[in-house]
C-alpha atoms as a PDB file:
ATOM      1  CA  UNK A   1      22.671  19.205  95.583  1.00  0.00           C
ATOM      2  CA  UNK A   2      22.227  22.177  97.308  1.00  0.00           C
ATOM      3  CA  UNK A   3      19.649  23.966  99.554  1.00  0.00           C
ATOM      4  CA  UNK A   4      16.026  24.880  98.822  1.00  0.00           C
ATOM      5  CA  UNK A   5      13.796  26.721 101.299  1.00  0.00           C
ATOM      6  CA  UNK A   6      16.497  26.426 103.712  1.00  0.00           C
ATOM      7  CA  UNK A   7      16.833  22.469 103.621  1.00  0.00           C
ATOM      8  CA  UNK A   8      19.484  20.295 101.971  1.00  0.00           C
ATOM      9  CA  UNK A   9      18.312  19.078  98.618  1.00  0.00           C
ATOM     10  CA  UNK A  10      18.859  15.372  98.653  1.00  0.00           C
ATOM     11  CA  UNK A  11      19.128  12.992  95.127  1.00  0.00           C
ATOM     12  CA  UNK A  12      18.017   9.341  96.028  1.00  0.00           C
ATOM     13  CA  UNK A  13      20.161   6.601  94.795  1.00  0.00           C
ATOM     14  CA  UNK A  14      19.973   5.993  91.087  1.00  0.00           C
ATOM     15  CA  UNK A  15      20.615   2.663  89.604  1.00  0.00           C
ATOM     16  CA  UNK A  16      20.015   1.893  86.042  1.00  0.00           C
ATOM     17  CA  UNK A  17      20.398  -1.110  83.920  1.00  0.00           C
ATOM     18  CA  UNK A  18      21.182  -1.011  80.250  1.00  0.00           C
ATOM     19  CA  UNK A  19      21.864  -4.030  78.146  1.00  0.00           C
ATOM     20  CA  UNK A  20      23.812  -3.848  74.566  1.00  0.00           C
ATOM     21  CA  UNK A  21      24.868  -6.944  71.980  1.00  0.00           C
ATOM     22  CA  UNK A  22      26.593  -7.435  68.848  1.00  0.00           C
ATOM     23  CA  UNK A  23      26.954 -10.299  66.139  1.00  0.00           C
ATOM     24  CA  UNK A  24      29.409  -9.837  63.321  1.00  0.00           C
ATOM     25  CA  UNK A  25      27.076 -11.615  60.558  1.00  0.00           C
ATOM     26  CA  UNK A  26      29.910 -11.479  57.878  1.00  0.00           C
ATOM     27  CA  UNK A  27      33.119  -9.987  57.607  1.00  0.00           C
ATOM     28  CA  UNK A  28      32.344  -5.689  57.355  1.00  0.00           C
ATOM     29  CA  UNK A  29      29.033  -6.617  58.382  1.00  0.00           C
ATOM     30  CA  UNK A  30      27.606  -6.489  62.009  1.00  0.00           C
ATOM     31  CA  UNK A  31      24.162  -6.413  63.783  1.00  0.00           C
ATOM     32  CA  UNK A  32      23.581  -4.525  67.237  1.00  0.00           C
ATOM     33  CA  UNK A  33      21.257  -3.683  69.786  1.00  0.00           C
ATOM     34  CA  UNK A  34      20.557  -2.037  72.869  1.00  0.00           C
ATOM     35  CA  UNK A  35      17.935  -1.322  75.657  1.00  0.00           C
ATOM     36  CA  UNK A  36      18.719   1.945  77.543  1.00  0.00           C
ATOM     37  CA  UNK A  37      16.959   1.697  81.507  1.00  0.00           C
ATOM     38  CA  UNK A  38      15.800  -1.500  81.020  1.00  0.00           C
ATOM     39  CA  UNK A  39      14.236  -1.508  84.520  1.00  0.00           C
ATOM     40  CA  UNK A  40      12.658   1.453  83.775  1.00  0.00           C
ATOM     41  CA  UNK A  41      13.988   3.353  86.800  1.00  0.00           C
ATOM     42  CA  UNK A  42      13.095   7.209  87.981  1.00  0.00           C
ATOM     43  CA  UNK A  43      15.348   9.867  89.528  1.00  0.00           C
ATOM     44  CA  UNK A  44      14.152  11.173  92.629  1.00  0.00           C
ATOM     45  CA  UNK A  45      14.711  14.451  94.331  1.00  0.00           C
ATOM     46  CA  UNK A  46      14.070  15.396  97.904  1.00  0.00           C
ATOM     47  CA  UNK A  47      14.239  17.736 100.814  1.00  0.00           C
ATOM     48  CA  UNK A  48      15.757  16.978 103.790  1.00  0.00           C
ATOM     49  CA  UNK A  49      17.295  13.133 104.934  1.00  0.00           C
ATOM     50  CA  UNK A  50      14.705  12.989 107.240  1.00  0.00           C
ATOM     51  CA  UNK A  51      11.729  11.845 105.711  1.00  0.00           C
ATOM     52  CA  UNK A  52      10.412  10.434 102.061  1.00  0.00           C
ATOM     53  CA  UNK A  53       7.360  13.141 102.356  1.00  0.00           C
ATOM     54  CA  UNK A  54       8.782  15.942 100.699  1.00  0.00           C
ATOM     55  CA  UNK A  55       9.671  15.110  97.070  1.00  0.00           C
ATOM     56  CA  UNK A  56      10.742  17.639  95.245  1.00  0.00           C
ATOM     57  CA  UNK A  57      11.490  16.254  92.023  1.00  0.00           C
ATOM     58  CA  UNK A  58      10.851  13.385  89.843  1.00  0.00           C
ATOM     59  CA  UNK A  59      12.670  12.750  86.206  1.00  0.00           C
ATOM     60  CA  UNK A  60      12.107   9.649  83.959  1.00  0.00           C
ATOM     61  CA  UNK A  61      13.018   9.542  80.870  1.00  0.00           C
ATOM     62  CA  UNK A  62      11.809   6.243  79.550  1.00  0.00           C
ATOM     63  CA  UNK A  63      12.859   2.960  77.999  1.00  0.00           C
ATOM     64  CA  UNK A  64      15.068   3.385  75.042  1.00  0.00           C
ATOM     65  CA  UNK A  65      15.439   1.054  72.697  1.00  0.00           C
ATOM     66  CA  UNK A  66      18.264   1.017  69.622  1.00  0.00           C
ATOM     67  CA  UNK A  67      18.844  -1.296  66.699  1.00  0.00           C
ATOM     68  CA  UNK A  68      21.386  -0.931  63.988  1.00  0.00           C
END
């Protein structure tokens, strides 16, 4: 991602699980939903490879939830 203070900027792995479903109820006529980061997971930026101690960064944007 780059270089900060002179060291590599590093972006952990990012896995995120999101879960949608639909049911046609009549013809023209459907209900759906969704969860968006259903485990609820965090981005995480470092510096360096080398060690877990210098976190740089942190984003989480939440559990998302959609009906319609």
């Amino acid at each position: 991602l780059g270089l900060n203070s002179g060291l590599n900027v590093y972006q952990d792995p990012y896995e995120q699980l999101d879960v949608n479903a639909s049911v046609n109820l009549y013809d023209g006529l459907s209900l759906t939903a969704a969860v968006i980061n259903l485990t609820k997971s965090e981005s995480e930026t470092r510096l360096g490879n080398d060690t877990d101690a210098r976190l740089l960064n942190t984003s989480y944007s939440g559990r998302r939830y959609y009906a319609g």
